[in-house]
PDB file of N, CA and C in Angstrom:
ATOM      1  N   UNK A   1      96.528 102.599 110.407  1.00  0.00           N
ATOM      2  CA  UNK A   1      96.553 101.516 111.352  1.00  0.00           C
ATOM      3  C   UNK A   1      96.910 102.091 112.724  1.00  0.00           C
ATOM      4  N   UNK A   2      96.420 101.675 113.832  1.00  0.00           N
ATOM      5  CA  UNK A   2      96.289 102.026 114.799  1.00  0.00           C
ATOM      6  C   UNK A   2      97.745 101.846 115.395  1.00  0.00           C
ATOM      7  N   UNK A   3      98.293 102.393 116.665  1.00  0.00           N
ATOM      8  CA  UNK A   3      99.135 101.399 117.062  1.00  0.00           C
ATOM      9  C   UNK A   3      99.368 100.616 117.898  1.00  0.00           C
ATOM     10  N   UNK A   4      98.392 100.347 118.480  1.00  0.00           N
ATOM     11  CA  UNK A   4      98.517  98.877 119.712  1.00  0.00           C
ATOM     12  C   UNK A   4      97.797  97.808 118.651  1.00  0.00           C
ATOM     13  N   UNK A   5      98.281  98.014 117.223  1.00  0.00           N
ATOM     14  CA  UNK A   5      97.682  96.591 116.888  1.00  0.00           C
ATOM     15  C   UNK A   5      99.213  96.103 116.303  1.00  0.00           C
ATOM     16  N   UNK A   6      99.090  94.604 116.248  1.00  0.00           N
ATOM     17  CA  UNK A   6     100.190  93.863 115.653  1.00  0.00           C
ATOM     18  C   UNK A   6     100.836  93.626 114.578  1.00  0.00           C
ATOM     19  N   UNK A   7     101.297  93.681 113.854  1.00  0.00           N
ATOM     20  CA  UNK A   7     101.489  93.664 112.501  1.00  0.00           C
ATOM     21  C   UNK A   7     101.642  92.286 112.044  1.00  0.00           C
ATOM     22  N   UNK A   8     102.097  91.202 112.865  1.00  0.00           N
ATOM     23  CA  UNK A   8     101.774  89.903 112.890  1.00  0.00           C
ATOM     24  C   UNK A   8     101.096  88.849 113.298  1.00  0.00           C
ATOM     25  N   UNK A   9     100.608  89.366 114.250  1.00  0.00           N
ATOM     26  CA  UNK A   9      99.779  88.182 114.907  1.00  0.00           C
ATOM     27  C   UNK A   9      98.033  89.118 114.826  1.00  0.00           C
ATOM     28  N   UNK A  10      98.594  89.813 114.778  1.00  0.00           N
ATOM     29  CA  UNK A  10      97.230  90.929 114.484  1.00  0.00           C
ATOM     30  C   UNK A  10      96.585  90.512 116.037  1.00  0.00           C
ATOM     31  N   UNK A  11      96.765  90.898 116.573  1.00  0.00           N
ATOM     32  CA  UNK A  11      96.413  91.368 118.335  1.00  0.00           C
ATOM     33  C   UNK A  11      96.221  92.632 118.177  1.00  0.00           C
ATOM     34  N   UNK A  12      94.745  93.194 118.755  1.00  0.00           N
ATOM     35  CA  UNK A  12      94.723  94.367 119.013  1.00  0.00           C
ATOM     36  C   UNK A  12      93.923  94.815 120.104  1.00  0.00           C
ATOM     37  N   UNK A  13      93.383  96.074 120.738  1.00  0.00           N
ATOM     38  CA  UNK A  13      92.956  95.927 122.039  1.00  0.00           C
ATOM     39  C   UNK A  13      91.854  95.109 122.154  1.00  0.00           C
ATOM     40  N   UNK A  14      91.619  94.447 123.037  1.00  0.00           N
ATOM     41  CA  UNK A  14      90.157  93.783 123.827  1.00  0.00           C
ATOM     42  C   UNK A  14      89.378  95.189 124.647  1.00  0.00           C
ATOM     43  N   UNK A  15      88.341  94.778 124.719  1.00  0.00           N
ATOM     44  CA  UNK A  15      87.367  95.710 125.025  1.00  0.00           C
ATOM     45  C   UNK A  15      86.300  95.245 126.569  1.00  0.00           C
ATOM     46  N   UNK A  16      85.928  95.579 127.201  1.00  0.00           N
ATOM     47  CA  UNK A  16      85.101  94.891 128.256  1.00  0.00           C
ATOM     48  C   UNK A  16      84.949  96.000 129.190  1.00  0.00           C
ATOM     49  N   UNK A  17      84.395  95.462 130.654  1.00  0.00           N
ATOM     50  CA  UNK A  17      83.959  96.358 131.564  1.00  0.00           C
ATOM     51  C   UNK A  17      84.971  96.450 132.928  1.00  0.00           C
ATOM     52  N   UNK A  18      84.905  97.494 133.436  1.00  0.00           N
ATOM     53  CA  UNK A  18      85.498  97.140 135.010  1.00  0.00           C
ATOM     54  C   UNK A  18      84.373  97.212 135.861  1.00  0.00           C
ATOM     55  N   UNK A  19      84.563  96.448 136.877  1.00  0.00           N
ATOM     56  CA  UNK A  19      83.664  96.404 137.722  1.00  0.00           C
ATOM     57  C   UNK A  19      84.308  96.602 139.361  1.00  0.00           C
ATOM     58  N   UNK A  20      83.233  97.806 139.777  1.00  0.00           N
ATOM     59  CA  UNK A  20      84.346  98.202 141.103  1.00  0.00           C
ATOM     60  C   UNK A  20      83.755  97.306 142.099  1.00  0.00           C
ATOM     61  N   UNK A  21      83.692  97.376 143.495  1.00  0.00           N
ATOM     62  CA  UNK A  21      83.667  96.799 144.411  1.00  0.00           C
ATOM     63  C   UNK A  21      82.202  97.479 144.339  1.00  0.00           C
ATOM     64  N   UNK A  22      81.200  98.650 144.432  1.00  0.00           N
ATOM     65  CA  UNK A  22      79.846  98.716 144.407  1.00  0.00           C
ATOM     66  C   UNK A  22      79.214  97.909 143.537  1.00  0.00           C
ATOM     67  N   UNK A  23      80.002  97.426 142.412  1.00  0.00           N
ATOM     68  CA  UNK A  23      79.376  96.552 140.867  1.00  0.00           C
ATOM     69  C   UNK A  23      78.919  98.038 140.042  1.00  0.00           C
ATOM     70  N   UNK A  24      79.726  99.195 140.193  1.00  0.00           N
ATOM     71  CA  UNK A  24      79.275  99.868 139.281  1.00  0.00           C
ATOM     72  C   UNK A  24      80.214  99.559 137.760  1.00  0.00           C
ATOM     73  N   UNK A  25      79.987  99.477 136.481  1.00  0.00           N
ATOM     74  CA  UNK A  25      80.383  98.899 135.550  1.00  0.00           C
ATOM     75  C   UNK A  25      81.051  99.985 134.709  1.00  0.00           C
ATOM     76  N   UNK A  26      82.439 100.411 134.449  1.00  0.00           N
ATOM     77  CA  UNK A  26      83.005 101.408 133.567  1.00  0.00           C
ATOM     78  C   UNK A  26      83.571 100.707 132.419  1.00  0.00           C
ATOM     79  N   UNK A  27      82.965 101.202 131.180  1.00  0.00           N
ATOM     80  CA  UNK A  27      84.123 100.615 129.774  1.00  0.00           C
ATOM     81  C   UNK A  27      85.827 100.957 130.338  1.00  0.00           C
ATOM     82  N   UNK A  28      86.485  99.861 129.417  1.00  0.00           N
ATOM     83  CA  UNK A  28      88.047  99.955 129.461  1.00  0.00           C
ATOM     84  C   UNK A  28      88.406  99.013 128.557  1.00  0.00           C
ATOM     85  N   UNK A  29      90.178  99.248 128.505  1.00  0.00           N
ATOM     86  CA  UNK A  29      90.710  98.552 127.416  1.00  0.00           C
ATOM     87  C   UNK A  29      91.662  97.711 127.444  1.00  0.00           C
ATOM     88  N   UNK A  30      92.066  96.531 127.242  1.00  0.00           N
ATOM     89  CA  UNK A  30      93.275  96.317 127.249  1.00  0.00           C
ATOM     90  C   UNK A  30      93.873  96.284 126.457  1.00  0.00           C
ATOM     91  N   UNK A  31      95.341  96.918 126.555  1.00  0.00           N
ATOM     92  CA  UNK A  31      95.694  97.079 125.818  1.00  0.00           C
ATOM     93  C   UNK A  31      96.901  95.690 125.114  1.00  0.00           C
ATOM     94  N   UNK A  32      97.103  95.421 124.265  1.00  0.00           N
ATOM     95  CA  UNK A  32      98.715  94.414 124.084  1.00  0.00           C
ATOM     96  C   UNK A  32      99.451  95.478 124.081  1.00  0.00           C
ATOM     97  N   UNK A  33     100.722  94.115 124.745  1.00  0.00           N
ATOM     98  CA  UNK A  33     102.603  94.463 125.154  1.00  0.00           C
ATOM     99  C   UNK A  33     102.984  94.801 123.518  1.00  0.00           C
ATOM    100  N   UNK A  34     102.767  95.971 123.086  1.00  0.00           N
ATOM    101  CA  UNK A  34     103.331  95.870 121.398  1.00  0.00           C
ATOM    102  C   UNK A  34     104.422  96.924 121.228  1.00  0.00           C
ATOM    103  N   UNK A  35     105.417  97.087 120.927  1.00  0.00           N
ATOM    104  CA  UNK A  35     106.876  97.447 120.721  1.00  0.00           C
ATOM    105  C   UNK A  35     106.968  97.681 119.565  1.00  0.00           C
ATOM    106  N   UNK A  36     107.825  98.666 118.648  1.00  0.00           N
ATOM    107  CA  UNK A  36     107.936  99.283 117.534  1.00  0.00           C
ATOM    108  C   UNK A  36     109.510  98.945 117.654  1.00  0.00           C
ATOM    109  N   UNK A  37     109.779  97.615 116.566  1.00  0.00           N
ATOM    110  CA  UNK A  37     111.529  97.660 116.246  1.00  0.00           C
ATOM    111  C   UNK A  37     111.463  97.521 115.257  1.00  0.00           C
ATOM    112  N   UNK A  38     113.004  98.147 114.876  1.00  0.00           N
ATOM    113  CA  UNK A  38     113.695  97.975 113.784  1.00  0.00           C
ATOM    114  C   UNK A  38     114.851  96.754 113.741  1.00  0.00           C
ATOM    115  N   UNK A  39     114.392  95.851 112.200  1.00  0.00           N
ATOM    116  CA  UNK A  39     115.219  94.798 112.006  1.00  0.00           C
ATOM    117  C   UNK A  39     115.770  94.910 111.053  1.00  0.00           C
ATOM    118  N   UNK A  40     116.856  94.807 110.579  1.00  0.00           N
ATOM    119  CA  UNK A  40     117.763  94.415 108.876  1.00  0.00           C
ATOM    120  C   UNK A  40     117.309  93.397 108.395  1.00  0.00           C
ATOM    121  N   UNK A  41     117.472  93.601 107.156  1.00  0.00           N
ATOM    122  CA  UNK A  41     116.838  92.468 106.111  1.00  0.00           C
ATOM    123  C   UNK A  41     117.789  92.256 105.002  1.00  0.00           C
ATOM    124  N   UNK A  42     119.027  91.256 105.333  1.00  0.00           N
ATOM    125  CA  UNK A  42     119.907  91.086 104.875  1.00  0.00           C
ATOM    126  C   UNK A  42     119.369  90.539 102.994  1.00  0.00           C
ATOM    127  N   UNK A  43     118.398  90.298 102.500  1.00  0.00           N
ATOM    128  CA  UNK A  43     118.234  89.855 101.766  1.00  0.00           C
ATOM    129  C   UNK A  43     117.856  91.288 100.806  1.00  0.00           C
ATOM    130  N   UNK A  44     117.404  92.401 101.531  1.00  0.00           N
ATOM    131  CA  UNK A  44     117.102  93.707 100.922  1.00  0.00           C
ATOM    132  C   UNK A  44     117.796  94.780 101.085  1.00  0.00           C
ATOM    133  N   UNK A  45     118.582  94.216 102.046  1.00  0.00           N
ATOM    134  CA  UNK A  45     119.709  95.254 102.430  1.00  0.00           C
ATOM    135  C   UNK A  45     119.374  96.689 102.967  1.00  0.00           C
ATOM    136  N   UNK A  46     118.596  96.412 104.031  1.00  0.00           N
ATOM    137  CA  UNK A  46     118.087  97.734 104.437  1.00  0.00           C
ATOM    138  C   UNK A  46     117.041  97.392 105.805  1.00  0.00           C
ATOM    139  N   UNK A  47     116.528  98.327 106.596  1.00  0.00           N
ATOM    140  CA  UNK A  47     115.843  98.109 107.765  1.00  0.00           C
ATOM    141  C   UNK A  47     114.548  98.430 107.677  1.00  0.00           C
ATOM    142  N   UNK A  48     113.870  97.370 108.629  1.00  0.00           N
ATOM    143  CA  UNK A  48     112.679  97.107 108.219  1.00  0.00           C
ATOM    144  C   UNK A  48     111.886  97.789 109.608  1.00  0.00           C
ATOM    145  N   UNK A  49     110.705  98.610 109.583  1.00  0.00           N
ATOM    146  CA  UNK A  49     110.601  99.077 111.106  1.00  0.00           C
ATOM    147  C   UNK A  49     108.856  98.669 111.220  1.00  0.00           C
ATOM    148  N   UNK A  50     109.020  97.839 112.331  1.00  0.00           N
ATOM    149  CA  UNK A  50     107.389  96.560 112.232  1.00  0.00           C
ATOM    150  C   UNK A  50     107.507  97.167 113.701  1.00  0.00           C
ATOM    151  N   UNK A  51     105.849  97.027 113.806  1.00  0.00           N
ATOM    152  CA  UNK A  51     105.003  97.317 115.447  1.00  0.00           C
ATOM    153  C   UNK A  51     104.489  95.835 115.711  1.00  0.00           C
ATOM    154  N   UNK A  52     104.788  95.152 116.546  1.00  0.00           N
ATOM    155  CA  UNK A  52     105.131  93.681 116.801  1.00  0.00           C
ATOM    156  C   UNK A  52     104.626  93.251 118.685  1.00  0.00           C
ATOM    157  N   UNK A  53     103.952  92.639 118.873  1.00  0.00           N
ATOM    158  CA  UNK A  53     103.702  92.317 120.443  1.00  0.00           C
ATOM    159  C   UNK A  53     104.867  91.554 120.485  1.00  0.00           C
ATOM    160  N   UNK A  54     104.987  91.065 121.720  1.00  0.00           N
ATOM    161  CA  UNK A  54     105.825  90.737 122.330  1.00  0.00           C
ATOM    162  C   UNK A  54     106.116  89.041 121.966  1.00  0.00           C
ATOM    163  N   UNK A  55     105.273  88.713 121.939  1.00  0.00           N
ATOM    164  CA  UNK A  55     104.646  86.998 121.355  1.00  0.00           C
ATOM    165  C   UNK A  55     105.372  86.830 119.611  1.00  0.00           C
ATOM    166  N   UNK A  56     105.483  87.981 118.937  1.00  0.00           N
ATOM    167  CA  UNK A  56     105.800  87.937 117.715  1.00  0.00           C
ATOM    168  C   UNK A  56     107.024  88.211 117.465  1.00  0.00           C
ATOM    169  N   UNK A  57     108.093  89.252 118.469  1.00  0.00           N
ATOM    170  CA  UNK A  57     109.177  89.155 118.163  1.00  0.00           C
ATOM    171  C   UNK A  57     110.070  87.988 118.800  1.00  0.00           C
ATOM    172  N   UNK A  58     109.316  86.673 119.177  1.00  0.00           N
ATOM    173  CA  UNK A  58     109.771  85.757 119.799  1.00  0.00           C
ATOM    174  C   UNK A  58     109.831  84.738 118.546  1.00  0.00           C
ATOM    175  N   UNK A  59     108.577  85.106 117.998  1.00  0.00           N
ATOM    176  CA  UNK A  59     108.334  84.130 116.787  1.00  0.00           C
ATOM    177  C   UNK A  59     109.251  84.811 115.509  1.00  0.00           C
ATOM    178  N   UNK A  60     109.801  85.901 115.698  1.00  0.00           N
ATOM    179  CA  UNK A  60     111.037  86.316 114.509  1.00  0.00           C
ATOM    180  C   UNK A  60     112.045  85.893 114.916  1.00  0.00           C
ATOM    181  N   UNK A  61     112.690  86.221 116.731  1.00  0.00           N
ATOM    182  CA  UNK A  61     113.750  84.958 116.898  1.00  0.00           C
ATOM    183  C   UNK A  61     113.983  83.825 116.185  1.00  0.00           C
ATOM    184  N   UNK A  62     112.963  82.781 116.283  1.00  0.00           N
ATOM    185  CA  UNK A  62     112.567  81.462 115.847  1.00  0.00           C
ATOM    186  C   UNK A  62     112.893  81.234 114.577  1.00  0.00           C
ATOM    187  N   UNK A  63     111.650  82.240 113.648  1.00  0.00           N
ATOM    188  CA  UNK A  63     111.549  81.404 112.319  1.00  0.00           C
ATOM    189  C   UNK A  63     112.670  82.566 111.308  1.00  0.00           C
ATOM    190  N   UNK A  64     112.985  83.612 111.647  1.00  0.00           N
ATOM    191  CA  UNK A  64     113.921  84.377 111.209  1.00  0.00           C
ATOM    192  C   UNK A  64     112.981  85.168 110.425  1.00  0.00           C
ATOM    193  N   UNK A  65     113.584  86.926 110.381  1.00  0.00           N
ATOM    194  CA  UNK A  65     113.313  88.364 110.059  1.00  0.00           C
ATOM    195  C   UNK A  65     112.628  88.232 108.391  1.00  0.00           C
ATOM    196  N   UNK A  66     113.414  87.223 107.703  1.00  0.00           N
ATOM    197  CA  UNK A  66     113.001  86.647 105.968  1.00  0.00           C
ATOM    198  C   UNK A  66     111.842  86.530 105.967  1.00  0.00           C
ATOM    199  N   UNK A  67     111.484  85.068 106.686  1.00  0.00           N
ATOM    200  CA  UNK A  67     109.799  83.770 106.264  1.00  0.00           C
ATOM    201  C   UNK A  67     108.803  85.270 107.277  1.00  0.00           C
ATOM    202  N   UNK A  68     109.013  85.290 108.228  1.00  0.00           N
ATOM    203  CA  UNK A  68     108.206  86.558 109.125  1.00  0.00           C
ATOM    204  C   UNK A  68     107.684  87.540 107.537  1.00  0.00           C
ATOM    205  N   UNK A  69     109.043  88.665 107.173  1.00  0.00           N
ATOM    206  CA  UNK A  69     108.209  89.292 106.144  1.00  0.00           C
ATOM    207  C   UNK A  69     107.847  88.693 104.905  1.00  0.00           C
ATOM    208  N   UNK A  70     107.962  87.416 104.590  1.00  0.00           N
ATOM    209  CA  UNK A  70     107.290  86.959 103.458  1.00  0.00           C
ATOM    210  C   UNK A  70     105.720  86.924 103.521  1.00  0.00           C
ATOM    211  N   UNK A  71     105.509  86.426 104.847  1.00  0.00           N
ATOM    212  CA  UNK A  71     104.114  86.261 105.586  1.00  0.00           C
ATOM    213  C   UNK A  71     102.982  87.277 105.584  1.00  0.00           C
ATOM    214  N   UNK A  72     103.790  88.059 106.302  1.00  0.00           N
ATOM    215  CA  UNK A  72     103.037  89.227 106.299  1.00  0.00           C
ATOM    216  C   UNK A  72     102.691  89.958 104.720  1.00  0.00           C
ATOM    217  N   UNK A  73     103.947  90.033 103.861  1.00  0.00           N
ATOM    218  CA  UNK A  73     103.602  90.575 102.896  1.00  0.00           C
ATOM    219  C   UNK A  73     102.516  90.087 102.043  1.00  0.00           C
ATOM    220  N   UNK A  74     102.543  88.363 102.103  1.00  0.00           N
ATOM    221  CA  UNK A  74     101.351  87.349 101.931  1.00  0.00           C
ATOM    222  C   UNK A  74      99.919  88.061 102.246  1.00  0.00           C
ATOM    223  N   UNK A  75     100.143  87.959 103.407  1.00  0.00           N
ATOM    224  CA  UNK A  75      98.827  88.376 104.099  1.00  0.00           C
ATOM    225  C   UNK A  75      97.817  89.999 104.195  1.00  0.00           C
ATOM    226  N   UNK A  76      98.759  91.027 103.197  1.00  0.00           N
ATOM    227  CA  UNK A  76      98.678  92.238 103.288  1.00  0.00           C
ATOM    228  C   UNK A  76      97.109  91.905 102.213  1.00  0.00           C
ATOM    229  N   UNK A  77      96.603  91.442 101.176  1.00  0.00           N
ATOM    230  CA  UNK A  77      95.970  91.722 100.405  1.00  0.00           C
ATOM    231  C   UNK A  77      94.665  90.839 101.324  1.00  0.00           C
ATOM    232  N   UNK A  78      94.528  90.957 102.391  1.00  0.00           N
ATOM    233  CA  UNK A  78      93.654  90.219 103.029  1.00  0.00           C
ATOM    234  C   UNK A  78      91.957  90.644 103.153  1.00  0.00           C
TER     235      UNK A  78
END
């Protein structure tokens, strides 16, 4: 797995053109805000280390570090 992709929201780069001021057209990338943390997982007793945009460790704030890896682990056989 690459690493500017998400491990939760699955965001990964977009692709398109730049275009300069002549209109000459160069490929480029954007990339996502994606961050590599480590969280505890009081239920496993041990640390968990997820590559996460920025949008997703907002949504582990929220719904808590648990339902987050239940999800994902859900979603691994995809």
């Amino acid at each position: 797995m690459s690493r500017r992709h998400c491990q939760l929201t699955g965001r990964k780069p977009g692709f398109g053109k730049q275009v300069s001021h002549s209109h000459r057209r160069t490929s480029r990338r954007w990339l996502p805000n994606t961050q590599t943390r480590r969280y505890w997982v009081p239920g496993e007793n041990r640390y968990v280390t997820l590559t996460l945009s920025t949008k997703a460790m907002k949504t582990i704030d929220r719904r808590g570090i648990e339902s987050v890896l239940a999800e994902i682990r859900k979603g691994e056989g995809r």
